[in-house]
N, C-alpha and C. Protein backbone atom coordinates (compact mmCIF):
# COMPACT_ATOMS: atom_id res chain seq x y z
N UNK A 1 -55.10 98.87 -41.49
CA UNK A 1 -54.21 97.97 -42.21
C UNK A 1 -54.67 96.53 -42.01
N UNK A 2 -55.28 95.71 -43.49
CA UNK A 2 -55.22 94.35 -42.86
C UNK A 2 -54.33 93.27 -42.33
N UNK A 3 -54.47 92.36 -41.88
CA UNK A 3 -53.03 91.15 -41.18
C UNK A 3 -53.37 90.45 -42.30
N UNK A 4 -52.35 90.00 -41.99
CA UNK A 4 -51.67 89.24 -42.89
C UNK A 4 -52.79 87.69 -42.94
N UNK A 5 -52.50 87.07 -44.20
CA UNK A 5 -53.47 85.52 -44.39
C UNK A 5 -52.09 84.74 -43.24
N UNK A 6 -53.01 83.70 -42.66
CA UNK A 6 -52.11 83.12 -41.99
C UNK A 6 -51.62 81.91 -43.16
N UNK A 7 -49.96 81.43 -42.53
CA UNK A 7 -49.40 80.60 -43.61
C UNK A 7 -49.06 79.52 -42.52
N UNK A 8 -49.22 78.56 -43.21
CA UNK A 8 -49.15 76.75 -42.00
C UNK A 8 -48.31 76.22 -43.02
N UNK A 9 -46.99 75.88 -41.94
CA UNK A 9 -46.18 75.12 -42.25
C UNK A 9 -45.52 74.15 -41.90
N UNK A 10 -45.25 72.88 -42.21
CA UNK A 10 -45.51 71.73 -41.69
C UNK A 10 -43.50 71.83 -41.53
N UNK A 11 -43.48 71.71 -40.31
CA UNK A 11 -41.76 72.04 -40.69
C UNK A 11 -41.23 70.41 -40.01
N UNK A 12 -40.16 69.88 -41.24
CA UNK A 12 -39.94 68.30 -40.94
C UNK A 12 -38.44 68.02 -40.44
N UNK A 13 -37.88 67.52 -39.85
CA UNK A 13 -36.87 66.98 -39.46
C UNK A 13 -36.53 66.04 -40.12
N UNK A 14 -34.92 66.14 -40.70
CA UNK A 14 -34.84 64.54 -41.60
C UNK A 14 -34.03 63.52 -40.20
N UNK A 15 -33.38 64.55 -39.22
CA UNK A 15 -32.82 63.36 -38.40
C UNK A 15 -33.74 63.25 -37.41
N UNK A 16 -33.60 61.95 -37.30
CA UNK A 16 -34.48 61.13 -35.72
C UNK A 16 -33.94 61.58 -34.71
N UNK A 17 -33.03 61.96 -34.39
CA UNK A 17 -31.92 62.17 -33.02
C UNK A 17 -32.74 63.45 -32.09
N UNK A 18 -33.18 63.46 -30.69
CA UNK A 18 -33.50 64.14 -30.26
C UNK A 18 -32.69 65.44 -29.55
N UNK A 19 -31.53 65.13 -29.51
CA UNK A 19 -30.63 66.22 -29.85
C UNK A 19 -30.25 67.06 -30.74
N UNK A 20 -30.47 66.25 -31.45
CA UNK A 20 -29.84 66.72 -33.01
C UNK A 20 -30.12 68.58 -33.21
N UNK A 21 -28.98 68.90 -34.00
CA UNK A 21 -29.22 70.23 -34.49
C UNK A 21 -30.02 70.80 -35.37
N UNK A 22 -30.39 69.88 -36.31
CA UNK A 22 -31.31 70.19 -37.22
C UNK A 22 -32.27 70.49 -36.65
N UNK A 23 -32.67 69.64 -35.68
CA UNK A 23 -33.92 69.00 -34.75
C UNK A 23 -34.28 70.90 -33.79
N UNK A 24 -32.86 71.70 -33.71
CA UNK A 24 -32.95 72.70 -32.54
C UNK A 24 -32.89 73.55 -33.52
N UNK A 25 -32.32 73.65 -35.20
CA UNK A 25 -32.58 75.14 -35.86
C UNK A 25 -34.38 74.93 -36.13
N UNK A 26 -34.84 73.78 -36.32
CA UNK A 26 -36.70 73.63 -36.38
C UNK A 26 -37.41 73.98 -35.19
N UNK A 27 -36.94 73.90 -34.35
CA UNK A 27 -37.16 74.43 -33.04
C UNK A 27 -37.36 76.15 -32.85
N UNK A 28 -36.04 76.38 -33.43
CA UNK A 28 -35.52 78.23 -33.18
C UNK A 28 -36.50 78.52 -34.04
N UNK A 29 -36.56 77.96 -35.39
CA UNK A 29 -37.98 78.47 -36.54
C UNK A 29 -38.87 78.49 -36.01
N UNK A 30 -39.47 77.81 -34.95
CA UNK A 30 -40.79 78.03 -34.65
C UNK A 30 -41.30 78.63 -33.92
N UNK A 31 -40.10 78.86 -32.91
CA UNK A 31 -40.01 80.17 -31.41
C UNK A 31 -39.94 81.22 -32.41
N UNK A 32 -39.07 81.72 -33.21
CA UNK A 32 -39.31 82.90 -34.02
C UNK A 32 -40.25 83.37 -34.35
N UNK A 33 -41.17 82.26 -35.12
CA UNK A 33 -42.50 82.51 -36.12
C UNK A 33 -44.00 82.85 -35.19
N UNK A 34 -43.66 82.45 -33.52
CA UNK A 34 -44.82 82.47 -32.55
C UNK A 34 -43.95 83.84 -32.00
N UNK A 35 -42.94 84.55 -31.99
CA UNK A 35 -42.92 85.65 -31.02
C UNK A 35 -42.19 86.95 -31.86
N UNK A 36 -42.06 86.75 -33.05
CA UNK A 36 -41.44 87.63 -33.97
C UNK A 36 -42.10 87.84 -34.91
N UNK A 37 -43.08 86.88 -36.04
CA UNK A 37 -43.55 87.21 -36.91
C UNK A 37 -45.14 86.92 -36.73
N UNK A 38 -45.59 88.01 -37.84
CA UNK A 38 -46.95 87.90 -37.94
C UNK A 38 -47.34 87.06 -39.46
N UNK A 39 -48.44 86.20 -39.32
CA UNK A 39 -49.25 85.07 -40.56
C UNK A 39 -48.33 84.00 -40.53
N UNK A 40 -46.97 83.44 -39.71
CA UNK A 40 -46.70 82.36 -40.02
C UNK A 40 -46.90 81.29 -39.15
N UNK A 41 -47.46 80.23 -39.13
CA UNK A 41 -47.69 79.36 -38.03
C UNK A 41 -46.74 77.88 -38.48
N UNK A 42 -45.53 77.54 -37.61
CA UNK A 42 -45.44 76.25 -38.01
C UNK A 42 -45.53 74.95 -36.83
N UNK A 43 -45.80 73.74 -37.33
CA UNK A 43 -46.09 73.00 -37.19
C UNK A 43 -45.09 71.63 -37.08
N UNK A 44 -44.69 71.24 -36.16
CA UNK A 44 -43.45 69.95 -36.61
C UNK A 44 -43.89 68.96 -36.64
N UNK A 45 -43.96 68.28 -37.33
CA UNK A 45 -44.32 67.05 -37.87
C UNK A 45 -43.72 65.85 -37.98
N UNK A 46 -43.35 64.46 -36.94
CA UNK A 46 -42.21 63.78 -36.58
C UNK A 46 -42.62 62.69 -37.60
N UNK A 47 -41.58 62.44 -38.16
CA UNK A 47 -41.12 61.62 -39.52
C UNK A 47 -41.09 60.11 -38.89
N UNK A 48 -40.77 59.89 -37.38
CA UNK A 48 -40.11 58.56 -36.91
C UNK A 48 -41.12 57.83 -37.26
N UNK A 49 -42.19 57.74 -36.69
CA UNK A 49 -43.23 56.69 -37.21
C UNK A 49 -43.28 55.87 -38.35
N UNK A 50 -43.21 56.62 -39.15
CA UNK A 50 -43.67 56.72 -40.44
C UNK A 50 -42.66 55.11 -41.03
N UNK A 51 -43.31 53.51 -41.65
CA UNK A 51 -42.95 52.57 -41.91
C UNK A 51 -42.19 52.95 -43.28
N UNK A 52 -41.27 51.77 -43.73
CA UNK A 52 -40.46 51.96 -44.93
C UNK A 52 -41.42 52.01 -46.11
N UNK A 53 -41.22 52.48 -46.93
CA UNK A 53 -42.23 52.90 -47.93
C UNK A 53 -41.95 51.24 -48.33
N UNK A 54 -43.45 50.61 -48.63
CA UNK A 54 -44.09 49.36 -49.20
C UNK A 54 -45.13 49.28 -49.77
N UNK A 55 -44.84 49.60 -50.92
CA UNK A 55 -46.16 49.41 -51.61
C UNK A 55 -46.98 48.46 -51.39
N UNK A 56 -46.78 47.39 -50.69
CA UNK A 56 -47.81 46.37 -50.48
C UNK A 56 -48.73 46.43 -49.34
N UNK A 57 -48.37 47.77 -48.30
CA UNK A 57 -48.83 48.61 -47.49
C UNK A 57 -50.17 49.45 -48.21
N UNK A 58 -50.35 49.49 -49.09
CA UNK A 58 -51.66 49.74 -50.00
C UNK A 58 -52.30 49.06 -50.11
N UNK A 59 -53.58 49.33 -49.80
CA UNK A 59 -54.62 48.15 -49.85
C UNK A 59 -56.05 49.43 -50.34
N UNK A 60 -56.26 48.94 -51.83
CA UNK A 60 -57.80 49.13 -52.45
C UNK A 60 -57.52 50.77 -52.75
N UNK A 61 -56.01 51.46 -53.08
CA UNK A 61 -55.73 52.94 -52.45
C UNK A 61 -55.89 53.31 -51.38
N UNK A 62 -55.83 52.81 -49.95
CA UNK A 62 -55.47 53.34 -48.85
C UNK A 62 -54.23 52.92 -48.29
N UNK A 63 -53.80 53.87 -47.33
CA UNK A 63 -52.54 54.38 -46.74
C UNK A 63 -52.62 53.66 -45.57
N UNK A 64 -51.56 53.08 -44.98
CA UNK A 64 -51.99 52.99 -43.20
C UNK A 64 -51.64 53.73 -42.77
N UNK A 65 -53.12 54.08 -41.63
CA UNK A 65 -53.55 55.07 -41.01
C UNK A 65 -52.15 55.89 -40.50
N UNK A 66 -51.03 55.48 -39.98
CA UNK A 66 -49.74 56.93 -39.55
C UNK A 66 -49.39 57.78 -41.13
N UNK A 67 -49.49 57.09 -42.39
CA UNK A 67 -48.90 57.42 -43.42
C UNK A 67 -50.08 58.31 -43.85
N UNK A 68 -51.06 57.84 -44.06
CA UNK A 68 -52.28 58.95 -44.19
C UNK A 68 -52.45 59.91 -43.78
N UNK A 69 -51.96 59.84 -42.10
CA UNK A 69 -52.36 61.27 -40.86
C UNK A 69 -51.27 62.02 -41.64
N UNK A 70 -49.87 61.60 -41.32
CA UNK A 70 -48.49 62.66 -42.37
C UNK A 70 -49.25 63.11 -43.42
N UNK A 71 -49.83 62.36 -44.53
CA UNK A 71 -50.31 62.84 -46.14
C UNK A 71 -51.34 64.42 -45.41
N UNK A 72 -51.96 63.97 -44.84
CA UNK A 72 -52.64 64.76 -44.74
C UNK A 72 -52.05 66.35 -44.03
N UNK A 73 -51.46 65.85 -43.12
CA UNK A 73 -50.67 67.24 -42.90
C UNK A 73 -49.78 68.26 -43.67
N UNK A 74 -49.48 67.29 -44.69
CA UNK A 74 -49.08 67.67 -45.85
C UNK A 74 -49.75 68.33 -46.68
N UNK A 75 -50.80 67.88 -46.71
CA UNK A 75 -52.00 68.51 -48.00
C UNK A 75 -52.42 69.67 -47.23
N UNK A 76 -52.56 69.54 -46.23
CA UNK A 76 -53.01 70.92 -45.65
C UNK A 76 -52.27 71.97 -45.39
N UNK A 77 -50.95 71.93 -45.39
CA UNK A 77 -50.34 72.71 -44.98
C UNK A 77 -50.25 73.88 -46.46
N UNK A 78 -49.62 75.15 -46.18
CA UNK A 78 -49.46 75.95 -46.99
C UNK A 78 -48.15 75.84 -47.59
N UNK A 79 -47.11 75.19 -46.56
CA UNK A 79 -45.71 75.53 -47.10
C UNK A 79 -45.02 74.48 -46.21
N UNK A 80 -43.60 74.34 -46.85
CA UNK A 80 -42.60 73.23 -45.98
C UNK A 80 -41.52 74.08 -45.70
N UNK A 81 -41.23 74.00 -44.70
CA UNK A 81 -39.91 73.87 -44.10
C UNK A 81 -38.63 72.49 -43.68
N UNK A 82 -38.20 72.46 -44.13
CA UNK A 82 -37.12 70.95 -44.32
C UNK A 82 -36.23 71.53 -42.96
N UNK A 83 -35.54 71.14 -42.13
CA UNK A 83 -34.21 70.72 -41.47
C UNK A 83 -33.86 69.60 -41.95
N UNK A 84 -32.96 69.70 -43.49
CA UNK A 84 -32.03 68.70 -43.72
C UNK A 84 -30.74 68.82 -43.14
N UNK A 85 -30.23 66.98 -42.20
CA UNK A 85 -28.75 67.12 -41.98
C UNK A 85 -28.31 66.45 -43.27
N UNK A 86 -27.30 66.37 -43.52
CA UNK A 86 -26.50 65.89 -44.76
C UNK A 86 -25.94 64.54 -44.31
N UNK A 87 -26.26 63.49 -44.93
CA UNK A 87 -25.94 61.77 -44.65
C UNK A 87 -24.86 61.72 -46.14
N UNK A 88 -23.76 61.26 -46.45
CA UNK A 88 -23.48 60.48 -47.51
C UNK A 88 -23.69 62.03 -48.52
N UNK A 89 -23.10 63.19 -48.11
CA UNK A 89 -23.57 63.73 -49.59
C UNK A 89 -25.35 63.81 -49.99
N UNK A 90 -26.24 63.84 -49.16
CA UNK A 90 -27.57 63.45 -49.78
C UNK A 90 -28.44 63.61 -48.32
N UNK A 91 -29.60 63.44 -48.41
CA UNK A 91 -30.45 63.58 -47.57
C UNK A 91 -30.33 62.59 -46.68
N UNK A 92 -30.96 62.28 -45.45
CA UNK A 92 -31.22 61.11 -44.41
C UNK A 92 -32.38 60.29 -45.11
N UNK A 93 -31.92 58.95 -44.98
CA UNK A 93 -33.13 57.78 -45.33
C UNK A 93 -34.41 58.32 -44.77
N UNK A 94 -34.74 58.51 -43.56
CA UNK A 94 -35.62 58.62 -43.02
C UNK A 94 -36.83 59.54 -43.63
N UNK A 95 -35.68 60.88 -43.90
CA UNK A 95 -36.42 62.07 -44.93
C UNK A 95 -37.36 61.66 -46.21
N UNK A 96 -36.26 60.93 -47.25
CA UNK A 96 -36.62 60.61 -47.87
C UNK A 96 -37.56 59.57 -48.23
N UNK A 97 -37.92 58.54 -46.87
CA UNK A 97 -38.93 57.74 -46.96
C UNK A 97 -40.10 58.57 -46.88
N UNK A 98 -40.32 59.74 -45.86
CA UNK A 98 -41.55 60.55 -45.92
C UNK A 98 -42.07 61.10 -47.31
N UNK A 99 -40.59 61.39 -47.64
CA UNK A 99 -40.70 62.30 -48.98
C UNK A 99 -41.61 61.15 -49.78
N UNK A 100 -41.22 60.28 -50.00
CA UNK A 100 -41.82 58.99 -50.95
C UNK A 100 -43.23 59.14 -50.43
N UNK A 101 -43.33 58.59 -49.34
CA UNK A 101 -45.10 58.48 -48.99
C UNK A 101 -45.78 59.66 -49.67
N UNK A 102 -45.36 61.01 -49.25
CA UNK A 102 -46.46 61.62 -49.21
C UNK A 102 -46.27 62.09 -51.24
N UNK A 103 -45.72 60.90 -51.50
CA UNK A 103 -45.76 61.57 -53.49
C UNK A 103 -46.24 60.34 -53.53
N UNK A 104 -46.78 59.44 -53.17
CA UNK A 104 -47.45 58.58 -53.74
C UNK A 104 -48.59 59.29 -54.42
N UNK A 105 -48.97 58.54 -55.41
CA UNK A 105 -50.49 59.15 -55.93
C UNK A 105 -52.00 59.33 -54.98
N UNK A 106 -52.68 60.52 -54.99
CA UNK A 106 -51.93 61.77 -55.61
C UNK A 106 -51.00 62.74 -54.48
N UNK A 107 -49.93 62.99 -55.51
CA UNK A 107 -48.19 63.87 -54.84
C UNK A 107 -49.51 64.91 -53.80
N UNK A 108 -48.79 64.82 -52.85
CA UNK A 108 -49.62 65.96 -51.86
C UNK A 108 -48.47 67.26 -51.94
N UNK A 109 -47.33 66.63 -52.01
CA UNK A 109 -46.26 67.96 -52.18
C UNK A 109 -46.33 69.38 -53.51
N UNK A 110 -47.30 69.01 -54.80
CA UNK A 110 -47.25 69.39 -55.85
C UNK A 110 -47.68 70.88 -55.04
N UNK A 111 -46.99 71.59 -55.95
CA UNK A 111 -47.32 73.37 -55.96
C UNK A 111 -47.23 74.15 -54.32
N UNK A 112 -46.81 73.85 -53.68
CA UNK A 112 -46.46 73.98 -52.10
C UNK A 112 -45.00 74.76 -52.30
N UNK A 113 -45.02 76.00 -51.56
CA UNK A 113 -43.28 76.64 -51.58
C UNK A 113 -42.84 75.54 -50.46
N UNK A 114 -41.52 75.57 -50.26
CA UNK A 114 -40.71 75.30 -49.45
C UNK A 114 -39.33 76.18 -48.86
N UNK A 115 -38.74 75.42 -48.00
CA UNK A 115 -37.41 76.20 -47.62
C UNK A 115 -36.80 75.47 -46.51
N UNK A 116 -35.64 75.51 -46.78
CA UNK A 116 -34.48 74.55 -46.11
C UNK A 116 -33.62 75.32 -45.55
N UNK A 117 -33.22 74.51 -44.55
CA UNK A 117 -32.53 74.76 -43.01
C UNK A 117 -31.69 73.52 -42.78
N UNK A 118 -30.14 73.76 -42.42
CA UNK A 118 -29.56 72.40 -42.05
C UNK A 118 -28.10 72.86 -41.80
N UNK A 119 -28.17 71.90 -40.38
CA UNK A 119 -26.30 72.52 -39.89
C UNK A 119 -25.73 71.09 -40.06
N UNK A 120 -24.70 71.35 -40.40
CA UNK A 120 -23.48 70.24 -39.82
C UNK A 120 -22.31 70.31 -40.12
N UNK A 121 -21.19 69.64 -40.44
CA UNK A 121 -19.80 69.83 -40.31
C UNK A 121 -19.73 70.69 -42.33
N UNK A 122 -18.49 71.42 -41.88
CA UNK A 122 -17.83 71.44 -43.47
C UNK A 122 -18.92 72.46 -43.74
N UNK A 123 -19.69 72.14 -45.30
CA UNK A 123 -20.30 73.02 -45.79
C UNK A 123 -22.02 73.09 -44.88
N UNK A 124 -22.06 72.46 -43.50
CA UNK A 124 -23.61 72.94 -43.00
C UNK A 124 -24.74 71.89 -43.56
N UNK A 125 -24.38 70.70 -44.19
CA UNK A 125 -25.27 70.03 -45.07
C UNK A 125 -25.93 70.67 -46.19
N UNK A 126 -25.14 71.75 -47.29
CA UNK A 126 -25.46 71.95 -48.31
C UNK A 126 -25.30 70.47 -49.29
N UNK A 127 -24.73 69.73 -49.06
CA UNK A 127 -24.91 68.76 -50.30
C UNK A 127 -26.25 68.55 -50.40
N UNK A 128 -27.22 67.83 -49.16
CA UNK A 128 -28.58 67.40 -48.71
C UNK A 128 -29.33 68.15 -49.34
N UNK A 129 -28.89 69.61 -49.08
CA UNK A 129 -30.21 70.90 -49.54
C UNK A 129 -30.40 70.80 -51.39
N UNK A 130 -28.95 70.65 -51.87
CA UNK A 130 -28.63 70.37 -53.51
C UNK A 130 -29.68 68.93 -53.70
N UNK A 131 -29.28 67.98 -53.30
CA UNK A 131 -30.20 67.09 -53.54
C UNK A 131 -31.98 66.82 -53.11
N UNK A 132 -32.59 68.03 -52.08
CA UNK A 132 -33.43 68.00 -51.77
C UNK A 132 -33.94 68.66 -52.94
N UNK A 133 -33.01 70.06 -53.78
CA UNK A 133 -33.66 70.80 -54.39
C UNK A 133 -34.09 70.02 -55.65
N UNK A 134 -33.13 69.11 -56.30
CA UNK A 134 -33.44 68.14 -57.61
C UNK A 134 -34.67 66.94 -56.71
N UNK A 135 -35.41 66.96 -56.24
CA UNK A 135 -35.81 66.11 -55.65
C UNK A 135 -37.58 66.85 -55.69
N UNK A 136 -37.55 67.88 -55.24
CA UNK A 136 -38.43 68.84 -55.51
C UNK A 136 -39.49 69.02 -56.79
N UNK A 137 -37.96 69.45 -57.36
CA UNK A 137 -38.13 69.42 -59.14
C UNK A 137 -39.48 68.19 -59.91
N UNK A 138 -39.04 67.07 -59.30
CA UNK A 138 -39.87 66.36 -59.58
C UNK A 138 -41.20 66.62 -59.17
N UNK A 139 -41.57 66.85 -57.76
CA UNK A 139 -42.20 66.76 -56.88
C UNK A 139 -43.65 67.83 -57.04
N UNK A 140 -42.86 68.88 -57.66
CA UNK A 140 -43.65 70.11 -57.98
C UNK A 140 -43.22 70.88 -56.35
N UNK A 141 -43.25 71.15 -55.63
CA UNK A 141 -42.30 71.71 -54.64
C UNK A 141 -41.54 72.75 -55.49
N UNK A 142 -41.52 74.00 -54.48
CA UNK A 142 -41.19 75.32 -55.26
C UNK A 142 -40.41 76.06 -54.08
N UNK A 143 -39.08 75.54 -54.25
CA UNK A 143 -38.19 76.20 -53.06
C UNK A 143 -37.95 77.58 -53.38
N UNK A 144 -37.64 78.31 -51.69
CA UNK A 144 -37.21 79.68 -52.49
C UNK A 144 -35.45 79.73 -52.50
N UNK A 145 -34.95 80.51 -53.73
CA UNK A 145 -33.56 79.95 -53.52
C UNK A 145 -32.84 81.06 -52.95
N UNK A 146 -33.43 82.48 -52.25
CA UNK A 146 -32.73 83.06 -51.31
C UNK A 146 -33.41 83.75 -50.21
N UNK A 147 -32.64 83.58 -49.17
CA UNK A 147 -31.40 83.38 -48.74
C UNK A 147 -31.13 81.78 -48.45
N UNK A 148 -30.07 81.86 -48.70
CA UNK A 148 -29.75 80.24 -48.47
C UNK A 148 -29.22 79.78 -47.17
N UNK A 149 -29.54 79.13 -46.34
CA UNK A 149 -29.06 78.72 -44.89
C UNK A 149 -28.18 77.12 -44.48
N UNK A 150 -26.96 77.49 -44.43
CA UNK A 150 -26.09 76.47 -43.96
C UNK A 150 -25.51 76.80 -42.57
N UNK A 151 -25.15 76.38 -42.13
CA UNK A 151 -24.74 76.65 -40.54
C UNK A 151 -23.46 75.22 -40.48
N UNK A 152 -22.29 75.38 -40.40
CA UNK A 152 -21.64 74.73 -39.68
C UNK A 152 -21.46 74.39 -38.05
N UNK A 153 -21.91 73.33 -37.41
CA UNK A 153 -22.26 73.41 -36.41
C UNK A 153 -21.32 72.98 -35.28
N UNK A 154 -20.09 72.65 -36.12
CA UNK A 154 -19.10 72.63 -35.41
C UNK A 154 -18.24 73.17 -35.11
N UNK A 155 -18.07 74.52 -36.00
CA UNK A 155 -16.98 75.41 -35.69
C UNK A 155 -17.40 76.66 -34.19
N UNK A 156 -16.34 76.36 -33.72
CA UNK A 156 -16.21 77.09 -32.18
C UNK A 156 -16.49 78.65 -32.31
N UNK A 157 -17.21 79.31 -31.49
CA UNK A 157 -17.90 78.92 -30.18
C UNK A 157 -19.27 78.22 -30.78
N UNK A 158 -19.97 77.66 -29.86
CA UNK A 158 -21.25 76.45 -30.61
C UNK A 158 -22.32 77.46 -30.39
N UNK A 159 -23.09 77.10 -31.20
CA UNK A 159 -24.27 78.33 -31.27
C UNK A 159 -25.71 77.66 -31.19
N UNK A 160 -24.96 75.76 -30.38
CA UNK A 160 -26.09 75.22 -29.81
C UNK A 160 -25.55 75.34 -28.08
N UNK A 161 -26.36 74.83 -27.36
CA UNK A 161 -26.59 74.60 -25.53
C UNK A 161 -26.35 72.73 -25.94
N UNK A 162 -26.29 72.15 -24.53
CA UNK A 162 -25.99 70.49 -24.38
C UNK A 162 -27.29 70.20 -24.81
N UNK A 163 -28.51 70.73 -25.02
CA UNK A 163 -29.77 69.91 -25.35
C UNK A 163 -30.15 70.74 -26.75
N UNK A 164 -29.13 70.62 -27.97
CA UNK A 164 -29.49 70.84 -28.88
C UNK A 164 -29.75 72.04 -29.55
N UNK A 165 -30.12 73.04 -28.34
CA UNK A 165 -31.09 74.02 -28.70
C UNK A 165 -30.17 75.43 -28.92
N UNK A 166 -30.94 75.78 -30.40
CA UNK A 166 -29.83 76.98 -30.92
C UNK A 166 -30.19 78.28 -29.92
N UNK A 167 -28.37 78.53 -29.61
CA UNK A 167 -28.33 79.75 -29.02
C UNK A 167 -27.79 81.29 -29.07
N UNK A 168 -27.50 81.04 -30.59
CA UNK A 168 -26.90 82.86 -31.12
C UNK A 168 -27.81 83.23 -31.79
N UNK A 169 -27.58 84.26 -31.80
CA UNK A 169 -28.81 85.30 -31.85
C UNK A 169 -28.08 85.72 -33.28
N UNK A 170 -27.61 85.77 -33.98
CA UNK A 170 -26.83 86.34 -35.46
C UNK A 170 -27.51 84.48 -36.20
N UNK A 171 -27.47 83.60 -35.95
CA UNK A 171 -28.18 82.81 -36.67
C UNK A 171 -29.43 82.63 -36.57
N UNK A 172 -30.15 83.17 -35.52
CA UNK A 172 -31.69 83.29 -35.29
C UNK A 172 -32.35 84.45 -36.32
N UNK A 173 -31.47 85.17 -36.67
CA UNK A 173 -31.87 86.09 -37.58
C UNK A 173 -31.76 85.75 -38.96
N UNK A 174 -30.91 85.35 -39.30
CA UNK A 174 -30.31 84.20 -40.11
C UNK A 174 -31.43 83.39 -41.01
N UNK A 175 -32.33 82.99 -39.57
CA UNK A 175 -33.27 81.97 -39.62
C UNK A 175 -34.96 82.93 -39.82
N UNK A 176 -34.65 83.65 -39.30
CA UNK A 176 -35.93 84.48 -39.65
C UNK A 176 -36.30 85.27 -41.56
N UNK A 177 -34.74 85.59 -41.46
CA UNK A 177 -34.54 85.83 -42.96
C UNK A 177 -35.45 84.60 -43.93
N UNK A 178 -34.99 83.55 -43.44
CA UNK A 178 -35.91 82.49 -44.37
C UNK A 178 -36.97 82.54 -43.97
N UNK A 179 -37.30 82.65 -42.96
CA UNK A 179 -39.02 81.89 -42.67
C UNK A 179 -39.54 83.73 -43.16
N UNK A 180 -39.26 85.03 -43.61
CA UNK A 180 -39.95 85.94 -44.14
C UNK A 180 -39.75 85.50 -45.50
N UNK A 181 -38.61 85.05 -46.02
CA UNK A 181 -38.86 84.41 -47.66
C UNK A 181 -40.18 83.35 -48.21
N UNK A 182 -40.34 82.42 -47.13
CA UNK A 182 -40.58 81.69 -47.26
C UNK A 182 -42.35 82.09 -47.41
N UNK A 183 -42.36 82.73 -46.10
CA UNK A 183 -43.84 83.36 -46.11
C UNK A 183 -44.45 84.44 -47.65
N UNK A 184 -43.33 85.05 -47.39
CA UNK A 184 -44.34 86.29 -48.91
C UNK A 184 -43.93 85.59 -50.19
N UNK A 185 -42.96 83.73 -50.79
CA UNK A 185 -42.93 83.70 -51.70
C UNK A 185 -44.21 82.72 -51.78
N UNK A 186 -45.00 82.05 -50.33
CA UNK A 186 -46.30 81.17 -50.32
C UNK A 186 -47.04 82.24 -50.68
N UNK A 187 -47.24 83.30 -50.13
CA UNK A 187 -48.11 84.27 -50.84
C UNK A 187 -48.12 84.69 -52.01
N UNK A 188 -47.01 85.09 -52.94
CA UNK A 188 -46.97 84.75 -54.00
C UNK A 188 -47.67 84.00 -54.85
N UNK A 189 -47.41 82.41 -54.44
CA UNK A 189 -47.39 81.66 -55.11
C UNK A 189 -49.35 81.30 -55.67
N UNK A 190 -49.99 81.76 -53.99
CA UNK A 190 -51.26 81.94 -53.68
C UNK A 190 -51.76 83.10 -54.18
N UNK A 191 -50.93 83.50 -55.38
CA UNK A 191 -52.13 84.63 -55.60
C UNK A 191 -52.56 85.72 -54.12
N UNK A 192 -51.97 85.72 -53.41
CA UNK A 192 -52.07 86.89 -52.14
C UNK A 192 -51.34 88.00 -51.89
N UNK A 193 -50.16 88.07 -52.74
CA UNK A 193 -49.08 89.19 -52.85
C UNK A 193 -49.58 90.58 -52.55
N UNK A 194 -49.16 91.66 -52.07
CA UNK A 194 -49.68 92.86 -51.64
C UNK A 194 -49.25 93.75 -53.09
């Protein structure tokens, strides 16, 4: 039987907060994908650096050098994984400044699957995921739209620990459900389907 093509995925955090939950379901994705699944490798990729998008930060078509290293991790990667928290109904500034860089010309995001992950109060930050998905659209970004993952992260008992880090095992599965979507719809998308 052959293994599987390996799939690299650049998985992003929209909040800065080193606690943060988003910050610990990207975490649980990646302990999953190194001790549960086979062909998926991800990769986290920290957004903080990254300056306010300025176009005057272009010079002759080049990037400065932190915005370039991101582009590039981008271009290389096979697939995205988002941990959006939900700000205002909508994504975190921060997210969306990456998002901007790496669509500058040329969009490094075009034709790449994706898949979103995001806890927080109420509906789990589904508004964020709604607006990540019209956001996409543009982008060429090709989310998969099931299973869909919201997590309310406040309703009792917590299914994080004091340092963030997710600890039930019914949302770790939860979470695996996506990252196997996510994997055979990049294959798909690659022409690699079995």
């Amino acid at each position: 039987m052959a293994t599987k093509p390996i799939i690299n995925v650049v998985g992003l955090c929209g909040s800065l907060r080193k606690g943060s939950y988003n910050r610990g379901l990207l975490r649980a994705a990646m302990e999953i994908s190194k001790e549960s699944m086979e062909g998926l490798k991800i990769e986290y990729v920290d957004i903080s650096p990254l300056p306010f998008l300025n176009t005057d930060l272009e010079v002759d078509g080049t990037f400065p050098p932190v915005v370039e290293e991101f582009r590039q991790k981008i271009l290389q990667a096979d697939s995205v994984l988002f941990a959006s928290p939900e700000y205002n109904y909508s994504v975190t500034g921060p997210l969306k400044n990456a998002i901007d860089w790496a669509s500058r010309p040329p969009n490094v995001w075009a034709d790449k699957a994706a898949a979103i992950i995001s806890a927080g109060g109420g509906f789990g930050g589904g508004r964020s995921q709604y607006h990540l998905r019209q956001i996409g659209v543009y982008l060429d970004l090709h989310f998969i739209n099931k299973p869909e993952f919201f997590l309310n992260a406040f309703q009792p008992p917590s299914k994080f620990n004091s340092d963030g880090d997710l600890i039930d095992a019914d949302t770790k599965e939860k979470i695996k459900a996506v990252l196997l979507a996510l994997q055979a719809f990049t294959l798909r998308l690659q022409g690699k389907c079995e």
